[in-house]
PDB file of N, CA and C in Angstrom:
ATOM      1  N   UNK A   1       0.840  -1.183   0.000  1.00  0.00           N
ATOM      2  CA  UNK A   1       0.000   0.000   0.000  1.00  0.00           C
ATOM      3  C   UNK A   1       0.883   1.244   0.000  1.00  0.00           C
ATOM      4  N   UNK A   2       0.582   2.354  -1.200  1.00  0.00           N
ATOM      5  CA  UNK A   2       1.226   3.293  -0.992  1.00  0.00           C
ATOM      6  C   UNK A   2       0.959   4.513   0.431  1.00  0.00           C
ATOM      7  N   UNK A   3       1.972   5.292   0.630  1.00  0.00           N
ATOM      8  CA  UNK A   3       1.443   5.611   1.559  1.00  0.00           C
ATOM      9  C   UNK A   3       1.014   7.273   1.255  1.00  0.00           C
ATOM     10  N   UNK A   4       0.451   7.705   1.842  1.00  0.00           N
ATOM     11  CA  UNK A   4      -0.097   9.282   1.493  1.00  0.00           C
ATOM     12  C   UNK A   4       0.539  10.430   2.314  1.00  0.00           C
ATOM     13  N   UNK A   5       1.627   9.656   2.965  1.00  0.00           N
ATOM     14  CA  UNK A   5       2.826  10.836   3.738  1.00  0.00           C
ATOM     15  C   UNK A   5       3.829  10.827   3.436  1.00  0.00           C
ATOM     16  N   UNK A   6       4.401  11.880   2.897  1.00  0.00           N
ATOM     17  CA  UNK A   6       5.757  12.669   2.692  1.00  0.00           C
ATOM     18  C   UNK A   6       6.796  11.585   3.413  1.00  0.00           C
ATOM     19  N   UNK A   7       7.813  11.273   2.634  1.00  0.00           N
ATOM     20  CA  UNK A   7       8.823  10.552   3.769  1.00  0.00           C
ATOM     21  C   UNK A   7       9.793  11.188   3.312  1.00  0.00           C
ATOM     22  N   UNK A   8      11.379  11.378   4.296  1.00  0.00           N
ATOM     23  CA  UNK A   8      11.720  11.969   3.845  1.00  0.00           C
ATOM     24  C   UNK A   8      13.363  11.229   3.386  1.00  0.00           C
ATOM     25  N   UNK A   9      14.046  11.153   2.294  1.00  0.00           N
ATOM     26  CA  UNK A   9      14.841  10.678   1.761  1.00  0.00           C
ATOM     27  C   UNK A   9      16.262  10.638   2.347  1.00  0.00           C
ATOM     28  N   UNK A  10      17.012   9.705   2.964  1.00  0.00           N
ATOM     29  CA  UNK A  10      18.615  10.274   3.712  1.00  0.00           C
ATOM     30  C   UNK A  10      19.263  10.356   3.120  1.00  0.00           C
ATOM     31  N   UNK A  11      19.738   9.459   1.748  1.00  0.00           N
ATOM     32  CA  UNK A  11      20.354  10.127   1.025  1.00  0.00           C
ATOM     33  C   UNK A  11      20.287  11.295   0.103  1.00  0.00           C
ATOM     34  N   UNK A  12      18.854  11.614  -0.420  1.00  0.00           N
ATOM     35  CA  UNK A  12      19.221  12.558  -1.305  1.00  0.00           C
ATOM     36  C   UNK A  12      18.927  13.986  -0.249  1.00  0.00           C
ATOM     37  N   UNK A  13      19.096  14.321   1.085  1.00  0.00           N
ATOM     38  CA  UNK A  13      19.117  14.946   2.096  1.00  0.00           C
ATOM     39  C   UNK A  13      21.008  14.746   2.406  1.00  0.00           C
ATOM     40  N   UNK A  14      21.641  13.766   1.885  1.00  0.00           N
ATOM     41  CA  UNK A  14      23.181  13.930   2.460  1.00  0.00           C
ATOM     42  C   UNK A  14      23.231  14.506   1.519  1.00  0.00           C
ATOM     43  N   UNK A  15      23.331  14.181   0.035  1.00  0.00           N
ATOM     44  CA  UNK A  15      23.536  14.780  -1.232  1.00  0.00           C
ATOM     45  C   UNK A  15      23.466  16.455  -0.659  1.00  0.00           C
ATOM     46  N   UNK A  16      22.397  16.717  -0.525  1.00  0.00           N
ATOM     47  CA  UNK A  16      22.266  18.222  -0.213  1.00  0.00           C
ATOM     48  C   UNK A  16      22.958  18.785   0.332  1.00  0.00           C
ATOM     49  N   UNK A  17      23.326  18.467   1.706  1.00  0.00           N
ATOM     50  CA  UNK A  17      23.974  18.639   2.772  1.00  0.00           C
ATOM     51  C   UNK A  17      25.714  18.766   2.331  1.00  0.00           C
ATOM     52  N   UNK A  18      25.832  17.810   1.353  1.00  0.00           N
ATOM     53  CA  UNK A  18      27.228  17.503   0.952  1.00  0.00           C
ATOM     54  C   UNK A  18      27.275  18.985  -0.474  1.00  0.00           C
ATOM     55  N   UNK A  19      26.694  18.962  -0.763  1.00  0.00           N
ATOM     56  CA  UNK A  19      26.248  20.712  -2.271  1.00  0.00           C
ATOM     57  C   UNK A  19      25.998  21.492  -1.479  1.00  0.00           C
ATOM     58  N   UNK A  20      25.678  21.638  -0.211  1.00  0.00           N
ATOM     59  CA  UNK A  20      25.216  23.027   0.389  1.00  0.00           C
ATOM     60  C   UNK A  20      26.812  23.381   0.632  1.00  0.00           C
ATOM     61  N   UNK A  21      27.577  22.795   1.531  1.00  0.00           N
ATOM     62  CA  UNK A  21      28.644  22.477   2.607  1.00  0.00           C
ATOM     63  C   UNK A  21      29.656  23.407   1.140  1.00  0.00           C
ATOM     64  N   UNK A  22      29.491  22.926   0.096  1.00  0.00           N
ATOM     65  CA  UNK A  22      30.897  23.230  -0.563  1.00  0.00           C
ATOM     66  C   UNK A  22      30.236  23.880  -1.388  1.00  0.00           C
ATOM     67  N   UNK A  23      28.930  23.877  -1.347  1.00  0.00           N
ATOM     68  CA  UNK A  23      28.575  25.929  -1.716  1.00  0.00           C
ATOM     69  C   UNK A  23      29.187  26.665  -1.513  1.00  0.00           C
ATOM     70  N   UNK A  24      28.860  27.074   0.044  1.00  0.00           N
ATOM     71  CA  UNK A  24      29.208  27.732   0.922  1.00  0.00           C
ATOM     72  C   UNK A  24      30.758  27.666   1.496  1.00  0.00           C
ATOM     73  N   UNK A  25      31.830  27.263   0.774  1.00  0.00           N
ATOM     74  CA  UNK A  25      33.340  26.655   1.264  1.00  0.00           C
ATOM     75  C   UNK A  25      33.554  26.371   2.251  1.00  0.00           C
ATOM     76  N   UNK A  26      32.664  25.380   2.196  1.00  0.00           N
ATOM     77  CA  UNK A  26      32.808  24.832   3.836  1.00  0.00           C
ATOM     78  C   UNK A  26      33.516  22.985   3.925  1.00  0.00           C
ATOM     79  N   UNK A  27      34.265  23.040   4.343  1.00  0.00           N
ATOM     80  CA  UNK A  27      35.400  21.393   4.566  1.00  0.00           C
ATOM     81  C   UNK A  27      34.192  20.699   5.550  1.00  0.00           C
ATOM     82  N   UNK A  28      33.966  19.550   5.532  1.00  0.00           N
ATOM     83  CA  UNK A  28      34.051  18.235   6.749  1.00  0.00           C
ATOM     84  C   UNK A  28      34.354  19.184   8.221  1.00  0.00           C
ATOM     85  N   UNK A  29      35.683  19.687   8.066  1.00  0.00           N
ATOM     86  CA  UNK A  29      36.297  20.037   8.955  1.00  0.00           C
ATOM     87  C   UNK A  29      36.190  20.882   9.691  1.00  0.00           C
ATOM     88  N   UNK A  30      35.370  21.924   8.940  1.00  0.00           N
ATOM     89  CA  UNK A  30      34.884  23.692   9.441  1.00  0.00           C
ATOM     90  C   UNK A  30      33.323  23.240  10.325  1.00  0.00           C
ATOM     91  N   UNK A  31      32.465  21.627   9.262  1.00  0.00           N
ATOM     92  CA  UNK A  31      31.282  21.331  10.078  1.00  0.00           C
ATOM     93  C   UNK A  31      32.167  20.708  11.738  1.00  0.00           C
ATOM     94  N   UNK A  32      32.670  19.609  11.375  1.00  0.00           N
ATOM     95  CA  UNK A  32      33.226  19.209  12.509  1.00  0.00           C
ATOM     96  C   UNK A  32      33.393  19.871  14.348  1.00  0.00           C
ATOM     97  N   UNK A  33      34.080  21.335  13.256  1.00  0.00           N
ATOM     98  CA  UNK A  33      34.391  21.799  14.591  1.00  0.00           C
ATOM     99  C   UNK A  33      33.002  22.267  14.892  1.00  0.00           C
ATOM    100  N   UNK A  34      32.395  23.142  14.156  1.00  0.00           N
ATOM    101  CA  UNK A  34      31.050  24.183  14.625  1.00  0.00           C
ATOM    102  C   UNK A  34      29.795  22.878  15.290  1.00  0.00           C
ATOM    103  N   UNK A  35      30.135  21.919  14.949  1.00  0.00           N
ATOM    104  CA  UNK A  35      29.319  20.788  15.872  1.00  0.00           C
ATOM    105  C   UNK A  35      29.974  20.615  16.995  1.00  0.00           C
ATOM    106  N   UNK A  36      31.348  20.609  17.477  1.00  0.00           N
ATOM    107  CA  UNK A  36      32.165  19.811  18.446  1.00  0.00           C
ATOM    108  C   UNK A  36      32.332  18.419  18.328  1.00  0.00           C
ATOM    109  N   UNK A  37      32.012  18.273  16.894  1.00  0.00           N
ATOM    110  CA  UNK A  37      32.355  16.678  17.110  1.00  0.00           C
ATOM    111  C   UNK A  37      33.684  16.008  17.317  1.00  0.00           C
ATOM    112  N   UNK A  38      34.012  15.334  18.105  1.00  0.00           N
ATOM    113  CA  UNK A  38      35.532  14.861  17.839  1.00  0.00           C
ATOM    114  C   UNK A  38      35.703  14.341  16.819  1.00  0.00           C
ATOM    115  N   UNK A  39      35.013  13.391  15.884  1.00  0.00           N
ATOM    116  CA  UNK A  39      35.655  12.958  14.949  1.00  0.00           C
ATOM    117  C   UNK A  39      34.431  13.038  13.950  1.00  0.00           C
ATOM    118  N   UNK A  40      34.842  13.126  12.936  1.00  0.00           N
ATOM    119  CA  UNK A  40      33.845  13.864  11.949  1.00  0.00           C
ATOM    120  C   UNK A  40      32.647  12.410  10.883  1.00  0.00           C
ATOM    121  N   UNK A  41      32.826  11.308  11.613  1.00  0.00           N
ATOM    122  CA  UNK A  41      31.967  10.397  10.984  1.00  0.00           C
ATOM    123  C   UNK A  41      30.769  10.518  11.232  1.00  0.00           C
ATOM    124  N   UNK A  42      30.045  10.835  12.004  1.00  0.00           N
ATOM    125  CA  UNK A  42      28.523  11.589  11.890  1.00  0.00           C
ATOM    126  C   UNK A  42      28.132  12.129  10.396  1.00  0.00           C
ATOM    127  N   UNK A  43      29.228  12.889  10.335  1.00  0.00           N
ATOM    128  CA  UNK A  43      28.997  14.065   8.605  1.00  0.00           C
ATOM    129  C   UNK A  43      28.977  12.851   7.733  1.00  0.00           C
ATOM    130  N   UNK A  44      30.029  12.058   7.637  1.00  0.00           N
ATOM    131  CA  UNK A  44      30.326  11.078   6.556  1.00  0.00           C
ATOM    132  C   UNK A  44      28.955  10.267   6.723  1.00  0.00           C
ATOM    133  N   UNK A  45      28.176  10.108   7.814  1.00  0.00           N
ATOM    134  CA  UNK A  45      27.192   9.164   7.986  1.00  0.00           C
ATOM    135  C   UNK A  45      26.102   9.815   7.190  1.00  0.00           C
ATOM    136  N   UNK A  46      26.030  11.051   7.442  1.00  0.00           N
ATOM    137  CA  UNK A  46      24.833  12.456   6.427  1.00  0.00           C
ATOM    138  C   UNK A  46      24.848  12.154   5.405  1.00  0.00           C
ATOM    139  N   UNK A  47      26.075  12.270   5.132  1.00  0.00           N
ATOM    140  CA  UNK A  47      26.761  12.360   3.676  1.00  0.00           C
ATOM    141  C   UNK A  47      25.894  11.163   2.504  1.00  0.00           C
ATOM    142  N   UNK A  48      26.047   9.863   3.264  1.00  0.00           N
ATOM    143  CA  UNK A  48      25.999   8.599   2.537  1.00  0.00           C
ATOM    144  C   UNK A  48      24.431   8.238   2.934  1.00  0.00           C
ATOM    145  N   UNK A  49      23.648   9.223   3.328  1.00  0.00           N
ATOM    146  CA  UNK A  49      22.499   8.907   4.228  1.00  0.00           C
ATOM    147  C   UNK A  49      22.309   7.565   5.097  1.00  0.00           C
ATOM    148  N   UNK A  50      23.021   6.907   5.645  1.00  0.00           N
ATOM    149  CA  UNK A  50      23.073   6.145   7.341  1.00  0.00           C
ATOM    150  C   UNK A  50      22.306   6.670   8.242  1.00  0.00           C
ATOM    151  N   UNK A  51      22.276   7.832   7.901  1.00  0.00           N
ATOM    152  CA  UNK A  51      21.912   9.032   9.422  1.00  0.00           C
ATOM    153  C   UNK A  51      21.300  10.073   8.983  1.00  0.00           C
ATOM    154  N   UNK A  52      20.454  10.774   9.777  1.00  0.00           N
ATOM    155  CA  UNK A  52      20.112  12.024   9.365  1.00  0.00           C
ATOM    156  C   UNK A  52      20.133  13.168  11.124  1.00  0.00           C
ATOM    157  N   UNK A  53      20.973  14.022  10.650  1.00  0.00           N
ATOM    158  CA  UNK A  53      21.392  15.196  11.623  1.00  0.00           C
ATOM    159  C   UNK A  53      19.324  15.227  12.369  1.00  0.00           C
ATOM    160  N   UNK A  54      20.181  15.509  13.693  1.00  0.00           N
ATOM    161  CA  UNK A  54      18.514  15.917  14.368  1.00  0.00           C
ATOM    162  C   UNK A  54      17.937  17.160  13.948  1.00  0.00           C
ATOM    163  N   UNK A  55      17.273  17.589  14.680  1.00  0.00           N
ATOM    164  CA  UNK A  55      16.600  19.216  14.688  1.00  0.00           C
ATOM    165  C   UNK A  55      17.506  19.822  15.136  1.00  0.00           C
ATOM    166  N   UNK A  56      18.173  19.920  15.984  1.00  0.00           N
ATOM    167  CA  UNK A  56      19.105  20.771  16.524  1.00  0.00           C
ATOM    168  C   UNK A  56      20.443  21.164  15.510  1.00  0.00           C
ATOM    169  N   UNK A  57      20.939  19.651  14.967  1.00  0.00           N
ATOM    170  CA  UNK A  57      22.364  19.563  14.364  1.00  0.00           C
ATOM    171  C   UNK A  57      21.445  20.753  12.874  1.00  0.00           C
ATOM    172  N   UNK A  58      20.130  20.228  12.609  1.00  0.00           N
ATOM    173  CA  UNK A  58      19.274  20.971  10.835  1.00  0.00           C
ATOM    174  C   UNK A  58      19.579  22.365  10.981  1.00  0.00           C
ATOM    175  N   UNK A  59      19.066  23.279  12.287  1.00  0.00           N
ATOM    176  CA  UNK A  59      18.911  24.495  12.638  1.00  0.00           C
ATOM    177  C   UNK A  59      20.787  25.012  12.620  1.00  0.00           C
ATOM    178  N   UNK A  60      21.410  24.110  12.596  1.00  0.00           N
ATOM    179  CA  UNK A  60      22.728  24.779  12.851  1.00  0.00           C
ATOM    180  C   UNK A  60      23.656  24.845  11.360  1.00  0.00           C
ATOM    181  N   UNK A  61      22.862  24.132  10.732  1.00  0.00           N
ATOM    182  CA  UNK A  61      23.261  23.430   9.304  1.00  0.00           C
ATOM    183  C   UNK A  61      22.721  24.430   8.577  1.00  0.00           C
ATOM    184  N   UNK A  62      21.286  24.650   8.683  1.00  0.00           N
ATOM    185  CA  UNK A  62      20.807  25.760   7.854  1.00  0.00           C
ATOM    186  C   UNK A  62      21.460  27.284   8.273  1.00  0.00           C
ATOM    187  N   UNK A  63      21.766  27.534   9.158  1.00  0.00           N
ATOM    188  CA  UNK A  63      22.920  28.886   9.713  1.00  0.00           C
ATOM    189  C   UNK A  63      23.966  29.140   8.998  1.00  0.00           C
ATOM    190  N   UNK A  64      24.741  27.636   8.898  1.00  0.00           N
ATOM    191  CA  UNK A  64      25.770  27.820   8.013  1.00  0.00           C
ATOM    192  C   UNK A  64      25.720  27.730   6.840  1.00  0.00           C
ATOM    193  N   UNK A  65      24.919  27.818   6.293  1.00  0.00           N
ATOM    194  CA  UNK A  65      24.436  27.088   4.890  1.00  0.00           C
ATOM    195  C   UNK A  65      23.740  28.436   4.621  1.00  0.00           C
ATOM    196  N   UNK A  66      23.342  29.309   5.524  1.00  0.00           N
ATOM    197  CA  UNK A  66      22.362  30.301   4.645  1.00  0.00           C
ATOM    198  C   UNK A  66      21.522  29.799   3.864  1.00  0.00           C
ATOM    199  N   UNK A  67      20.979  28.969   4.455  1.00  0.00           N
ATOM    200  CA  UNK A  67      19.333  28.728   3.841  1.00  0.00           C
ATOM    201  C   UNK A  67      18.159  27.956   5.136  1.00  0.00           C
ATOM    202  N   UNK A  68      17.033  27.416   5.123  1.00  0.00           N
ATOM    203  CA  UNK A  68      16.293  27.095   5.348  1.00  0.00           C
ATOM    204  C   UNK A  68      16.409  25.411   5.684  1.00  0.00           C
ATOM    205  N   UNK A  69      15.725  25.230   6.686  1.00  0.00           N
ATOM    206  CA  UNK A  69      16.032  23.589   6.610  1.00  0.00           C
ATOM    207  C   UNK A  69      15.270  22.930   6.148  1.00  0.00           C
ATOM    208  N   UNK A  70      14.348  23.262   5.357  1.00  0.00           N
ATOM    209  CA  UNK A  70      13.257  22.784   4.170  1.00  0.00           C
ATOM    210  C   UNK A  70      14.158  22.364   2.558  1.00  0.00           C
ATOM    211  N   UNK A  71      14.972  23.657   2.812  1.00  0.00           N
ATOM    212  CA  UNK A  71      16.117  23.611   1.906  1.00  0.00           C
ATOM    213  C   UNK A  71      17.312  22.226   1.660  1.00  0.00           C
ATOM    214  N   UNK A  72      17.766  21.348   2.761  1.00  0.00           N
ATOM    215  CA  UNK A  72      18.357  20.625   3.314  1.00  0.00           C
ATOM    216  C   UNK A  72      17.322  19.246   3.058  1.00  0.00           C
ATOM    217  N   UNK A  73      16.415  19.043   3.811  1.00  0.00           N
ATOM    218  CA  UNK A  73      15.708  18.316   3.959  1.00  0.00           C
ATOM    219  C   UNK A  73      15.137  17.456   2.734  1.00  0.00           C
ATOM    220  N   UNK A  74      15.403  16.883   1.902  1.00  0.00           N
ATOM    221  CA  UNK A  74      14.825  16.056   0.973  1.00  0.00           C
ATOM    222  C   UNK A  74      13.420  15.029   0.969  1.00  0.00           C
ATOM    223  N   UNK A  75      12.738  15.607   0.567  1.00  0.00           N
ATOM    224  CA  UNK A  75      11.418  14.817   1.031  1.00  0.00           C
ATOM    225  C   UNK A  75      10.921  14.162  -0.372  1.00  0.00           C
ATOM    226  N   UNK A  76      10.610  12.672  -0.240  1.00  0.00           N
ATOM    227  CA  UNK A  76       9.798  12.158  -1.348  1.00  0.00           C
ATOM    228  C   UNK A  76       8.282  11.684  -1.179  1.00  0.00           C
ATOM    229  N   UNK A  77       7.651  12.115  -2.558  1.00  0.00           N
ATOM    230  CA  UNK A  77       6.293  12.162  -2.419  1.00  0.00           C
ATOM    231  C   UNK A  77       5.848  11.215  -3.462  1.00  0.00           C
TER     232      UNK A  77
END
C-alpha cells in the first residue's frame, strides 16, 4: 500500500547537505568543529544517508548554509 505521507529521503538529504557544505566553502572540517564533534563520521554518515542530523544539528546546518532547513531536507512524495 502506498502511503499518502511525505517521507523523507537520507540520502538525497546527504547529497544536499554535501552541495550546500561546498557551496558555501565549507570542509568536513569547518562542520566538525562548529558541531564539536571529535571525529567527523557523523557528517560522513549524512553524507551517505546512514543518518540524518537531528533538529538541533538541521537548525545549525541551515545557519551555516544560509538557507532554510526545508532547503536541506529532501522529502519524497
Amino acid at each position: 500500500m502506498l502511503s499518502r505521507f511525505p517521507k523523507i529521503s537520507p540520502k538525497r538529504t546527504g547529497k544536499n547537505i554535501q552541495d550546500l557544505m561546498l557551496k558555501n566553502g565549507l570542509s568536513v572540517k569547518d562542520l566538525q568543529e562548529a558541531f564539536g564533534f571529535e571525529y567527523p563520521q557523523a557528517i560522513y554518515k549524512w553524507f551517505r544517508g546512514e543518518s540524518l542530523p537531528n533538529i538541533d544539528n538541521l537548525v545549525v546546518l541551515a545557519t551555516l548554509f544560509h538557507t532554510t532547513i526545508d532547503k536541506i531536507i529532501a522529502i519524497n512524495r
